[in-house]
PDB file of N, CA and C in Angstrom:
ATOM      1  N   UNK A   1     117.472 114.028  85.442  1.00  0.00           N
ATOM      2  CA  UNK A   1     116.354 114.270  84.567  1.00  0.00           C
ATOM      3  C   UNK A   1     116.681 113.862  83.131  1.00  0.00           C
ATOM      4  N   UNK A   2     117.835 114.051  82.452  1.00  0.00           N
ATOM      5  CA  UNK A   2     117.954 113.821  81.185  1.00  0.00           C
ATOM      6  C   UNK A   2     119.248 112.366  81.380  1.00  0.00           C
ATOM      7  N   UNK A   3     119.124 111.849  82.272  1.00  0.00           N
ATOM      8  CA  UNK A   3     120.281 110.558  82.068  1.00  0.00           C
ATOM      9  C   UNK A   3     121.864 111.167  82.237  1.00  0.00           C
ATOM     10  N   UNK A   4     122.412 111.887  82.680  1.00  0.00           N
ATOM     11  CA  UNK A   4     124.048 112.836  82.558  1.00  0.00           C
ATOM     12  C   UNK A   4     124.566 113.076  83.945  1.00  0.00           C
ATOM     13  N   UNK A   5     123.216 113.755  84.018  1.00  0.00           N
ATOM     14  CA  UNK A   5     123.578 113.865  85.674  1.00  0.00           C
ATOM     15  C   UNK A   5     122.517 113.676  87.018  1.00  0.00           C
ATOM     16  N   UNK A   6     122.971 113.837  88.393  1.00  0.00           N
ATOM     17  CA  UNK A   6     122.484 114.111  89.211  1.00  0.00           C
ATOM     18  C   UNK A   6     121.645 115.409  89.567  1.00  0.00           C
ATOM     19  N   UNK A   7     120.544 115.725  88.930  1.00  0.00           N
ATOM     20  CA  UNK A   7     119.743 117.043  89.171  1.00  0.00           C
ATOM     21  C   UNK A   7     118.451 117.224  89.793  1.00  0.00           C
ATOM     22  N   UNK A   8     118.167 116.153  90.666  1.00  0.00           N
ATOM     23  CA  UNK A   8     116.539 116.215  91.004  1.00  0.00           C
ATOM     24  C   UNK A   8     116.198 116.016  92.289  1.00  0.00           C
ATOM     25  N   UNK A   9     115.241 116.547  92.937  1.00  0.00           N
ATOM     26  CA  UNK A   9     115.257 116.702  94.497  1.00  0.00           C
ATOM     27  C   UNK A   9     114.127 115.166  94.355  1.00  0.00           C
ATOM     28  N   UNK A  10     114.238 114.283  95.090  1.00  0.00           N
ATOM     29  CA  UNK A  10     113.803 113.288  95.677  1.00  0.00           C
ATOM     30  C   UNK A  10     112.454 113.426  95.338  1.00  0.00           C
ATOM     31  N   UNK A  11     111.478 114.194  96.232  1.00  0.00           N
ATOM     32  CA  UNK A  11     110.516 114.440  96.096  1.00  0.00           C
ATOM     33  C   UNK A  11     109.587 114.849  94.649  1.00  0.00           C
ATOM     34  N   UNK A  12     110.916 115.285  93.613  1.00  0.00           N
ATOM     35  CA  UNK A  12     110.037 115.761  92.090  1.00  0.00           C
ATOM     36  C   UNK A  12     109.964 114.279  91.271  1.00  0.00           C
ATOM     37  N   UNK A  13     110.978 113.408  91.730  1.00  0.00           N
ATOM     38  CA  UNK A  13     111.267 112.664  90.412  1.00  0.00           C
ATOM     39  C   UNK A  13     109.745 111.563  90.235  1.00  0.00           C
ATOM     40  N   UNK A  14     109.807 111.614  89.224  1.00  0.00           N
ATOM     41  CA  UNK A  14     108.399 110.664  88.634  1.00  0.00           C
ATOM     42  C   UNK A  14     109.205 109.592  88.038  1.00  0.00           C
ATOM     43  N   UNK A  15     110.735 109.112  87.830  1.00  0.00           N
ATOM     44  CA  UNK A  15     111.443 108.398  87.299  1.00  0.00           C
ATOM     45  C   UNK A  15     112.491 107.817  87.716  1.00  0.00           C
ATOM     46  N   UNK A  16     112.595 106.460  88.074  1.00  0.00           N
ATOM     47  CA  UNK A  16     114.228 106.457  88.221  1.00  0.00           C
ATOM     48  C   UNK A  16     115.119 105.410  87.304  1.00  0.00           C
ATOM     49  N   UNK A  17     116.435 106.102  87.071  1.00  0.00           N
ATOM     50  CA  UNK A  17     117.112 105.508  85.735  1.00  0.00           C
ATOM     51  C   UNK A  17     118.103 104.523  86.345  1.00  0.00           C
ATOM     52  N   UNK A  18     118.144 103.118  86.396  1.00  0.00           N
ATOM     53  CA  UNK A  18     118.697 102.636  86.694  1.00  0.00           C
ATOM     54  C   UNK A  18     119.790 102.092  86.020  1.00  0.00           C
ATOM     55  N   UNK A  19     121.084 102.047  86.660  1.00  0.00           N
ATOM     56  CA  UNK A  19     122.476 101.497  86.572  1.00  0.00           C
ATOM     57  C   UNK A  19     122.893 100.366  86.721  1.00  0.00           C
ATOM     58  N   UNK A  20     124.038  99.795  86.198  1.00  0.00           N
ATOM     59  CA  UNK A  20     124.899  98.600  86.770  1.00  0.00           C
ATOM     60  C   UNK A  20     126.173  98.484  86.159  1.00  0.00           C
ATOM     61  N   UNK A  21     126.652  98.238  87.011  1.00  0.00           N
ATOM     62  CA  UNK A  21     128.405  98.037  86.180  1.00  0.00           C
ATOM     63  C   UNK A  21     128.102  97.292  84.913  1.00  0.00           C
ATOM     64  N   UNK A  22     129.106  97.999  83.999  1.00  0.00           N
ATOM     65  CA  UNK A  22     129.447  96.690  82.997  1.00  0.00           C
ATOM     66  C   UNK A  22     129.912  96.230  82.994  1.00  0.00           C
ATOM     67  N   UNK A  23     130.025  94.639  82.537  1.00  0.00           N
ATOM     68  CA  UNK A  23     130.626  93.349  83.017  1.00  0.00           C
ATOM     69  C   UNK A  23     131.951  92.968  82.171  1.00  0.00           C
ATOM     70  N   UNK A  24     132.056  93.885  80.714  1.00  0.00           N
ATOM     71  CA  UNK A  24     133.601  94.120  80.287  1.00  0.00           C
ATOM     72  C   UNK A  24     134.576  95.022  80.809  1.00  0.00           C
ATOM     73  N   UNK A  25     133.884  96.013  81.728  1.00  0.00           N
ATOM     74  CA  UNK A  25     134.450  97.163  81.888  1.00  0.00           C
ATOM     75  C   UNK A  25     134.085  97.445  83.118  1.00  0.00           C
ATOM     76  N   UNK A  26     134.640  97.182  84.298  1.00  0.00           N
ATOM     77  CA  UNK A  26     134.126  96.933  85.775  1.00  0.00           C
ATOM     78  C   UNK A  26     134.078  98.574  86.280  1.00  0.00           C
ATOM     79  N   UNK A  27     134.497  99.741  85.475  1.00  0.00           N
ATOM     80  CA  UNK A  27     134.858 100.432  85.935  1.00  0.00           C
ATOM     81  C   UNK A  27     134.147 101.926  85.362  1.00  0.00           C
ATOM     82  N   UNK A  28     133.424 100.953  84.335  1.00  0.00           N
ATOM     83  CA  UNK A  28     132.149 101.939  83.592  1.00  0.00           C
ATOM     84  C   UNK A  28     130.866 101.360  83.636  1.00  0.00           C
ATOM     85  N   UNK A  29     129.899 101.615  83.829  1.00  0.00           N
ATOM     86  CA  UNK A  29     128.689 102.015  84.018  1.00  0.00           C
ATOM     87  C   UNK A  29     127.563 102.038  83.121  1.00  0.00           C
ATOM     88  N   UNK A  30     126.327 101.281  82.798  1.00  0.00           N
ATOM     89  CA  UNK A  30     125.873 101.048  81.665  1.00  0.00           C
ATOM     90  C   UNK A  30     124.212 101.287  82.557  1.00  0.00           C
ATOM     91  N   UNK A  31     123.289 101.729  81.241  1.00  0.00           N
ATOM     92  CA  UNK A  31     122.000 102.005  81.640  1.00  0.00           C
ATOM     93  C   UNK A  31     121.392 100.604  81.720  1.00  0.00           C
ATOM     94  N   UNK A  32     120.315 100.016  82.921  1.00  0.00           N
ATOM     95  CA  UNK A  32     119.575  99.264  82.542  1.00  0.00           C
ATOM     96  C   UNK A  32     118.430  99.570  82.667  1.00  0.00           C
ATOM     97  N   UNK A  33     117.755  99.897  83.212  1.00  0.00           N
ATOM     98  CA  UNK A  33     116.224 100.568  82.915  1.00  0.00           C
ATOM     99  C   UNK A  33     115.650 101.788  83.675  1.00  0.00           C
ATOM    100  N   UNK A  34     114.530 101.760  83.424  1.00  0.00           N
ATOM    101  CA  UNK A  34     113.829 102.724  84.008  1.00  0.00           C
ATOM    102  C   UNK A  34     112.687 102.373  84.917  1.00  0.00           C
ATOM    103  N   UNK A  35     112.100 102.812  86.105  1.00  0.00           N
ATOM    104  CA  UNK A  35     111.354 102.270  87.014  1.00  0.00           C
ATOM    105  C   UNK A  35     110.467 103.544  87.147  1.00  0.00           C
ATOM    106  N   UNK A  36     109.443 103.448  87.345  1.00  0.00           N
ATOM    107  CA  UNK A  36     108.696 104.837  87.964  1.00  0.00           C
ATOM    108  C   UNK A  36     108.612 104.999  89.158  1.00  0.00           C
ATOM    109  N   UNK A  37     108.043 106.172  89.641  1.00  0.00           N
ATOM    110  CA  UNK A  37     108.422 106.339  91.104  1.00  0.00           C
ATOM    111  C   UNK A  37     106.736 106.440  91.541  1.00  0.00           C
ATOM    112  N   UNK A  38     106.722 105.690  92.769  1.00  0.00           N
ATOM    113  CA  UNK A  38     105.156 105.490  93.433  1.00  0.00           C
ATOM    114  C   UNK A  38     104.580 106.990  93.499  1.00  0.00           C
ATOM    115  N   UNK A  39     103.177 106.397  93.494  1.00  0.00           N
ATOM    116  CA  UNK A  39     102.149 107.894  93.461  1.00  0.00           C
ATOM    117  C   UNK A  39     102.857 109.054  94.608  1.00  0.00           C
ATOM    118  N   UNK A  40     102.513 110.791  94.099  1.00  0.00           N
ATOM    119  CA  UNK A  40     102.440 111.351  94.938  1.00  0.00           C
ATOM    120  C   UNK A  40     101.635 111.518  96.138  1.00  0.00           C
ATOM    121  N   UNK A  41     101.970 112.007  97.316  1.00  0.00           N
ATOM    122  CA  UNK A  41     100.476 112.511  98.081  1.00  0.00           C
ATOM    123  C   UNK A  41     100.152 111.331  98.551  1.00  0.00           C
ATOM    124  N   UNK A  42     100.901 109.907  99.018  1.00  0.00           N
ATOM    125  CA  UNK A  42     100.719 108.965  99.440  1.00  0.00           C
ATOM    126  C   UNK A  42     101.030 109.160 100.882  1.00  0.00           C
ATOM    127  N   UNK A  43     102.018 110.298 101.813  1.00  0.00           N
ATOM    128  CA  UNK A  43     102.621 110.249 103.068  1.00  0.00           C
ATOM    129  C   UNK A  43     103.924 109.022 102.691  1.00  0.00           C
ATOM    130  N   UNK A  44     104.449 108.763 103.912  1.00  0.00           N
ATOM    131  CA  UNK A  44     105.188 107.656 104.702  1.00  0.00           C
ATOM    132  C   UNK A  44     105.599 106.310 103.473  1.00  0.00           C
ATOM    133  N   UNK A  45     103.681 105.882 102.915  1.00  0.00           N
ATOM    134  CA  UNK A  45     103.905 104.450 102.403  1.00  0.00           C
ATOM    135  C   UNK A  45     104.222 105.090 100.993  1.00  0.00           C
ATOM    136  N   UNK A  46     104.646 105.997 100.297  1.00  0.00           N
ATOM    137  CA  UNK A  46     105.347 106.173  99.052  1.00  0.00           C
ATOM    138  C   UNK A  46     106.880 105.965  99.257  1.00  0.00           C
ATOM    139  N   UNK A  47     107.350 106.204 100.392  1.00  0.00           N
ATOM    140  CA  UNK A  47     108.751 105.871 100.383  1.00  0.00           C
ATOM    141  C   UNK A  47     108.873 104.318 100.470  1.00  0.00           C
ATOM    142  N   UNK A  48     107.674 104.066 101.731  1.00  0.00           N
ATOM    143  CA  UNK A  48     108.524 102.643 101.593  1.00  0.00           C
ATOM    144  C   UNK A  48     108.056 101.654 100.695  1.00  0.00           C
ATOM    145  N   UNK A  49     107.110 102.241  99.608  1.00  0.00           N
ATOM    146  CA  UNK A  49     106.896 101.178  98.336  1.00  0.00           C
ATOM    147  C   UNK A  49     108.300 101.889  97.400  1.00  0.00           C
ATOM    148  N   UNK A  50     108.677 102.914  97.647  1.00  0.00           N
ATOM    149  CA  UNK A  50     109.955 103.300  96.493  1.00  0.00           C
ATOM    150  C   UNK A  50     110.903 102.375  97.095  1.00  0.00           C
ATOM    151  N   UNK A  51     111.463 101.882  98.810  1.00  0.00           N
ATOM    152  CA  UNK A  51     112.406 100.956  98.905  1.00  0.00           C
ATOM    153  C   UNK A  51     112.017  99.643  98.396  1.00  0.00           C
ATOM    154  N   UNK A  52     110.829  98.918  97.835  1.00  0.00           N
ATOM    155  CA  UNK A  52     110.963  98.360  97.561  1.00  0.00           C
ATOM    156  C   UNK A  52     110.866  97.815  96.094  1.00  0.00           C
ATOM    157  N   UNK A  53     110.412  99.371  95.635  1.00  0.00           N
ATOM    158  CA  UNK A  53     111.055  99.418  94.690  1.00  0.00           C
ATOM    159  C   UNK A  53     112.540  98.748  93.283  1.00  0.00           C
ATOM    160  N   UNK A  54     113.306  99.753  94.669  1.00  0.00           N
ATOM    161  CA  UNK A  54     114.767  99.508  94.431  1.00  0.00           C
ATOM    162  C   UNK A  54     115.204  98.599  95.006  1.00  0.00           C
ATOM    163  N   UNK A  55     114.570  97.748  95.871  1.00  0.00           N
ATOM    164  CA  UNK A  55     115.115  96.949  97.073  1.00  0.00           C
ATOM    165  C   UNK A  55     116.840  96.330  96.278  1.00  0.00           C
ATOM    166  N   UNK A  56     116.648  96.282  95.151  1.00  0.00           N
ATOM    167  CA  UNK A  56     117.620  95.368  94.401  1.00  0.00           C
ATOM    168  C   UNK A  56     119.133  96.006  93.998  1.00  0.00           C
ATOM    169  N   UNK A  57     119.236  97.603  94.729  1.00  0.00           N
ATOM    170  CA  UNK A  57     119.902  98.772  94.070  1.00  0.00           C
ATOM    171  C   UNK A  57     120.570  98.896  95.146  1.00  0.00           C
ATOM    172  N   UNK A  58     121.810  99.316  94.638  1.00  0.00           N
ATOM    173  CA  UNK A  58     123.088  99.677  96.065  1.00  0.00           C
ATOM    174  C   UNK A  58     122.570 101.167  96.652  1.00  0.00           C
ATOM    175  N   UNK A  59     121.993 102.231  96.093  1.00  0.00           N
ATOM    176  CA  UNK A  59     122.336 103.539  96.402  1.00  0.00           C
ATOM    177  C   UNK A  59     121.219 103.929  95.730  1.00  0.00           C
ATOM    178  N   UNK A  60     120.640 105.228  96.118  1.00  0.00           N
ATOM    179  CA  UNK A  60     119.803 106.514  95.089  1.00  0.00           C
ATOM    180  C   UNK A  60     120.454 107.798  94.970  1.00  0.00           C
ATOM    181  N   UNK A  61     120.802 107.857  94.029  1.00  0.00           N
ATOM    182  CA  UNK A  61     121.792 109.170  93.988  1.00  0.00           C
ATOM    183  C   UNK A  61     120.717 110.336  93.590  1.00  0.00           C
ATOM    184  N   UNK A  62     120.317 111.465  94.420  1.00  0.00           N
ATOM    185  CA  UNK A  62     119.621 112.666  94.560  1.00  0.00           C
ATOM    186  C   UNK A  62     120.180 113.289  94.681  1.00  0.00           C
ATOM    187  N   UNK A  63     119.390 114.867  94.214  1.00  0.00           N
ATOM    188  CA  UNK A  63     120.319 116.084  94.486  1.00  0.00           C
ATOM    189  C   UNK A  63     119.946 116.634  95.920  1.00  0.00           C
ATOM    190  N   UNK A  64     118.861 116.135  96.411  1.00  0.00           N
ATOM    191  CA  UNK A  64     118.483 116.596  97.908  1.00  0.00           C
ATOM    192  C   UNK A  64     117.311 115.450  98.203  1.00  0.00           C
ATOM    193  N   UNK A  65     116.675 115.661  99.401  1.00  0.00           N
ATOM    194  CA  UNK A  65     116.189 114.826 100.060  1.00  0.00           C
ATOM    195  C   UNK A  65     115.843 115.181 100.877  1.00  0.00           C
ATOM    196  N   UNK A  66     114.181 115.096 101.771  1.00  0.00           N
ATOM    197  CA  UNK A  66     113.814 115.383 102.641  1.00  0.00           C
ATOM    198  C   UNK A  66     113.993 114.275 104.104  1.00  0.00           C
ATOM    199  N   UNK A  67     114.251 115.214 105.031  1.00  0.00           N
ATOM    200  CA  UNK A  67     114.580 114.031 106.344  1.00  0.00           C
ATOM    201  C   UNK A  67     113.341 113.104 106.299  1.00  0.00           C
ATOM    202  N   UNK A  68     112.189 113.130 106.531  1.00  0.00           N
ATOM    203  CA  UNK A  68     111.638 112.136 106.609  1.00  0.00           C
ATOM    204  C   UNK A  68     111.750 111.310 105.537  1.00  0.00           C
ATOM    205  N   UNK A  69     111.729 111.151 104.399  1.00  0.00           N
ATOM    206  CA  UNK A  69     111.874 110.185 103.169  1.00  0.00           C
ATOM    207  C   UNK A  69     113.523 109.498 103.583  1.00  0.00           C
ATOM    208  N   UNK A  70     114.464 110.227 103.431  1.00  0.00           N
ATOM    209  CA  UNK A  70     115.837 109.935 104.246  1.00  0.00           C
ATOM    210  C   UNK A  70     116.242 108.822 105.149  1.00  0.00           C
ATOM    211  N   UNK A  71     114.927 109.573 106.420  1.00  0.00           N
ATOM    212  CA  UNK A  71     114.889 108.417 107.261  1.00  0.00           C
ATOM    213  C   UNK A  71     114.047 107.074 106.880  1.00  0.00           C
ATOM    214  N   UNK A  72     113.215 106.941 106.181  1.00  0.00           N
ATOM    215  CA  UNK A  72     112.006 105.650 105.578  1.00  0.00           C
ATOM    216  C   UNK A  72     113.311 104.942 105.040  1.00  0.00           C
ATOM    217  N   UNK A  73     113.864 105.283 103.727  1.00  0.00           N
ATOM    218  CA  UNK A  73     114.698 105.099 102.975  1.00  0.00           C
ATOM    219  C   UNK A  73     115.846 104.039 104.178  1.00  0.00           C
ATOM    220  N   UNK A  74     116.539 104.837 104.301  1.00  0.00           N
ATOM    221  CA  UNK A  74     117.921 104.015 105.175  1.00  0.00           C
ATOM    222  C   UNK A  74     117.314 103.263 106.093  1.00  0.00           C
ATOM    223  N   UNK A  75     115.937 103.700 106.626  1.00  0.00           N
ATOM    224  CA  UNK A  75     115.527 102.337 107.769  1.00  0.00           C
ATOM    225  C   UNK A  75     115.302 100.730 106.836  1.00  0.00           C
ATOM    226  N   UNK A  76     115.286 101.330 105.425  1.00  0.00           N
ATOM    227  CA  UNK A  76     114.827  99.530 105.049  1.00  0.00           C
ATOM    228  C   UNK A  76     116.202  99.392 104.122  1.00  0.00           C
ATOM    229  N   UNK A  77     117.225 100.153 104.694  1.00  0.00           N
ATOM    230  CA  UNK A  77     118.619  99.567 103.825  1.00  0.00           C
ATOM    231  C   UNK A  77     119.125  99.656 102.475  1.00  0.00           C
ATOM    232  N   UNK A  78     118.278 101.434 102.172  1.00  0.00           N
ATOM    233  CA  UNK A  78     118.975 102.122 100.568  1.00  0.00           C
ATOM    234  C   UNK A  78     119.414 103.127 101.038  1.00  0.00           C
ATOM    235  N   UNK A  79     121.000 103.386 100.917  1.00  0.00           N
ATOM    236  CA  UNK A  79     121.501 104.071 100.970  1.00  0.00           C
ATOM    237  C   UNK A  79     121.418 105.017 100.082  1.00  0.00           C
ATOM    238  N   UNK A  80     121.243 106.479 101.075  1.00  0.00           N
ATOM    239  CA  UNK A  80     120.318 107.645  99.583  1.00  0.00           C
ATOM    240  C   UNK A  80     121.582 108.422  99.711  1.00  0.00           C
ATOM    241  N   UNK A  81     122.478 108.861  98.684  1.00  0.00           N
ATOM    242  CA  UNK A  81     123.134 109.294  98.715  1.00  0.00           C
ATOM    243  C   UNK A  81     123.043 111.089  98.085  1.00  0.00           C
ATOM    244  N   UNK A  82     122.976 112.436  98.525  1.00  0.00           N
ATOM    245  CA  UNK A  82     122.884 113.803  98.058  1.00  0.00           C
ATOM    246  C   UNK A  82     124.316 114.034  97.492  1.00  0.00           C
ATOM    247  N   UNK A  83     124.098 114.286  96.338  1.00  0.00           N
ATOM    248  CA  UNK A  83     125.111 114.923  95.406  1.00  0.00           C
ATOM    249  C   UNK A  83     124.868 115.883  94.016  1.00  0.00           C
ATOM    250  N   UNK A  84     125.379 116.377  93.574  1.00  0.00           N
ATOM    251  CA  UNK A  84     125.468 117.272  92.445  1.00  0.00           C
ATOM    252  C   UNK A  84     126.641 117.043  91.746  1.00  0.00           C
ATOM    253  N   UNK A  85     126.076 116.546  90.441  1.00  0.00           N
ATOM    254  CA  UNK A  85     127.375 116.115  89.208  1.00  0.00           C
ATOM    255  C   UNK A  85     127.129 115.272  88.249  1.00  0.00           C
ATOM    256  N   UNK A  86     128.219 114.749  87.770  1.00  0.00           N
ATOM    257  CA  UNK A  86     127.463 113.541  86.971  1.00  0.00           C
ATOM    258  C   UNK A  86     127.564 112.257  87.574  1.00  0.00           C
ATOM    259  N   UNK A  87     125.839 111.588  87.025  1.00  0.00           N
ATOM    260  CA  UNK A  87     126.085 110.522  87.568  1.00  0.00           C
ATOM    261  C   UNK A  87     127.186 109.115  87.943  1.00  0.00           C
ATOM    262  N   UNK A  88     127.913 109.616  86.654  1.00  0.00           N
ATOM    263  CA  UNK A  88     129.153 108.247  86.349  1.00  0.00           C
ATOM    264  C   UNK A  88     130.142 108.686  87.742  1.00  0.00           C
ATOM    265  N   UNK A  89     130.009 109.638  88.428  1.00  0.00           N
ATOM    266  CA  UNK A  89     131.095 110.071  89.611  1.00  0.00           C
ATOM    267  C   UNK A  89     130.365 109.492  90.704  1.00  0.00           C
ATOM    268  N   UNK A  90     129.254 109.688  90.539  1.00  0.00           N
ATOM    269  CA  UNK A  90     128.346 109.039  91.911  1.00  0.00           C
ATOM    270  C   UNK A  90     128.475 107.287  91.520  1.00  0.00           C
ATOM    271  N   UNK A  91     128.325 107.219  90.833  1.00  0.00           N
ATOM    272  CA  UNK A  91     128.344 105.522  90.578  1.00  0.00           C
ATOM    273  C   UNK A  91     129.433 104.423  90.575  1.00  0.00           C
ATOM    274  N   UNK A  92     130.467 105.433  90.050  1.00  0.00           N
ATOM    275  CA  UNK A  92     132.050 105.253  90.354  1.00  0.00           C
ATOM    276  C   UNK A  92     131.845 105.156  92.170  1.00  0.00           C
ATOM    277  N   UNK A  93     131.905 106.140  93.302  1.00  0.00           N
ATOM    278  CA  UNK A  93     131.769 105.952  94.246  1.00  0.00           C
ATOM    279  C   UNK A  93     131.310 104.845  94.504  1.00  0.00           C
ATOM    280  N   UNK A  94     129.833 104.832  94.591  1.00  0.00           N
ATOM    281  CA  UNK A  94     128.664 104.012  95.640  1.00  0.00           C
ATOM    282  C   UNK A  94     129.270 102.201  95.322  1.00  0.00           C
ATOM    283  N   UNK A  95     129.847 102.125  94.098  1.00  0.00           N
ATOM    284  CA  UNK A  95     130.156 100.787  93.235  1.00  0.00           C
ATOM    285  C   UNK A  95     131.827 100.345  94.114  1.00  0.00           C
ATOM    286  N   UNK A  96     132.472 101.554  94.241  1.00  0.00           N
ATOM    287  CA  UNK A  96     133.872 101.138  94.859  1.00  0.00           C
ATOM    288  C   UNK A  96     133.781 101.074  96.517  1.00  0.00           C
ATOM    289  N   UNK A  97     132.273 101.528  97.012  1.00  0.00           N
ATOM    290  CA  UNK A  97     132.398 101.341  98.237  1.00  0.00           C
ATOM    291  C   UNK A  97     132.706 102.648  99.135  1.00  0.00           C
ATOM    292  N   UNK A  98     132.979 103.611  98.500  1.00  0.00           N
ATOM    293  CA  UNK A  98     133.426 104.891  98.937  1.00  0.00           C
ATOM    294  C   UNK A  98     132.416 106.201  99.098  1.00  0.00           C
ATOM    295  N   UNK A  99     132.587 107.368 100.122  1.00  0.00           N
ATOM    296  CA  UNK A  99     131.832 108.406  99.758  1.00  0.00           C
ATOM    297  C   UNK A  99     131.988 108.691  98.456  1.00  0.00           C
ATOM    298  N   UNK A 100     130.933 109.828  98.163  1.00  0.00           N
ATOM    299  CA  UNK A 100     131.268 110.673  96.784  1.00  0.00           C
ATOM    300  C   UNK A 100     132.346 111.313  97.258  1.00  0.00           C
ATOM    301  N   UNK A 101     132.999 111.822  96.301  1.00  0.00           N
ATOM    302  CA  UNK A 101     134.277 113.425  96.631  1.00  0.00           C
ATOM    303  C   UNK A 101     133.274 114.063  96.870  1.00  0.00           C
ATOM    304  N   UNK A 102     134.026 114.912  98.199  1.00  0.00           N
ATOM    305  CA  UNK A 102     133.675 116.171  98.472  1.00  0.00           C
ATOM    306  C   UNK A 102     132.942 117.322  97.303  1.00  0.00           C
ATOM    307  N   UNK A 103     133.633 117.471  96.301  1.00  0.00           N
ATOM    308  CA  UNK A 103     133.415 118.215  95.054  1.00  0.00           C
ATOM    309  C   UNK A 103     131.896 118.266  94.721  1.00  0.00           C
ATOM    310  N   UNK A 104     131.572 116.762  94.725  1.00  0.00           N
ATOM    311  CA  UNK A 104     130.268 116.417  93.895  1.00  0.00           C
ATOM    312  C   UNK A 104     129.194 116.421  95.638  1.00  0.00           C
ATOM    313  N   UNK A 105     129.663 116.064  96.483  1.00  0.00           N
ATOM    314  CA  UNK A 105     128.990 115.308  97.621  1.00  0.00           C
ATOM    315  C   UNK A 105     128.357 116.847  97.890  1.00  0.00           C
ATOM    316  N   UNK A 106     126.810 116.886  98.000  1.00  0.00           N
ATOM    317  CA  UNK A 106     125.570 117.769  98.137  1.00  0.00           C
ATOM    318  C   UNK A 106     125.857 118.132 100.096  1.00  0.00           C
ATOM    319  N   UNK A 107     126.351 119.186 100.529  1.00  0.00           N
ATOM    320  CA  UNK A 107     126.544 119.698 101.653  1.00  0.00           C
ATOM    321  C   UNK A 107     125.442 120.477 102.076  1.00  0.00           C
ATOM    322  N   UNK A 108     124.502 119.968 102.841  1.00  0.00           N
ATOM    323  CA  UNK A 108     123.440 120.906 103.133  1.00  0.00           C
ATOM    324  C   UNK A 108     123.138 121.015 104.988  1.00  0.00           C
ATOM    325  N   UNK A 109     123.076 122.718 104.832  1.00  0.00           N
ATOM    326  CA  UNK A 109     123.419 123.505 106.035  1.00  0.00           C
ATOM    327  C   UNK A 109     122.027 123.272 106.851  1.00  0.00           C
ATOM    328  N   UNK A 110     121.958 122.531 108.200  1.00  0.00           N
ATOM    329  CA  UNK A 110     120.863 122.666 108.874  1.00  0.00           C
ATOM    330  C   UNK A 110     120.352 124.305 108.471  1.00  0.00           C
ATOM    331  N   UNK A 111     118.855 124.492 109.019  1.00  0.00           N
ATOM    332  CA  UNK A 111     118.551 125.751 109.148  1.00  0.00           C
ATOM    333  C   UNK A 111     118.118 126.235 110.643  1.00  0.00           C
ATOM    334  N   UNK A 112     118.610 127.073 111.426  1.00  0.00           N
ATOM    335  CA  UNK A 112     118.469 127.827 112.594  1.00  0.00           C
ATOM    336  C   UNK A 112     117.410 128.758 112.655  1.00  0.00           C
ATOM    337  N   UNK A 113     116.534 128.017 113.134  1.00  0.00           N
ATOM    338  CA  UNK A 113     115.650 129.285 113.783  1.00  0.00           C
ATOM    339  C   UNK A 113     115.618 129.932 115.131  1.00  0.00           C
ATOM    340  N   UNK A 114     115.263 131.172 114.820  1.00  0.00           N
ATOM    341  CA  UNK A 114     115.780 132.381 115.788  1.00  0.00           C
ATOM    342  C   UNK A 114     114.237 132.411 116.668  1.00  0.00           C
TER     343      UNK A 114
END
């Protein structure tokens, strides 16, 4: 929400802040823009106008994510990645090819109904 970190469930964001390595510094991380995120209350075709969106983006780093958006998402080849932290840890990852650490990486418990 404010550019620092990873804090927003998939479904709220009206924004997304886009990244890219910097090209002096392969190993830090520089803002390049901002994109909006397709209408709410669309169903199904809001995700897959958001993949194409990003079509151009390694990863979406969220703090959660609903399975169906999840599944839209990875069927057209953006890897959505759930985490909590700052973004430069998620970007460090997704950029070297690696999970997030455990630390930051968003662990969420199926729910059991009785």
């Amino acid at each position: 929400m404010e550019g620092a970190l990873v804090n927003q469930h998939l479904g709220e964001a009206e924004r997304f802040l886009i990244f890219g390595q910097d090209p002096e510094a392969p190993t830090r991380f520089r803002y390049v823009k901002t994109r909006s995120a397709p209408e709410k209350g669309t169903g199904d075709d809001r995700w897959l106008q958001l993949a194409t969106t990003l079509q151009d983006c390694r990863a979406l780093l969220v703090s959660a994510a609903g399975s169906n958006p999840l599944r839209i998402l990875e069927a057209t080849g953006l890897k959505v990645v759930q985490m909590e932290g700052l973004i430069e840890e998620g970007l460090a990852a997704v950029f070297a090819g690696q999970p997030v650490p455990p630390a930051i990486a968003r662990q969420l418990a199926a729910a059991t109904w009785a």
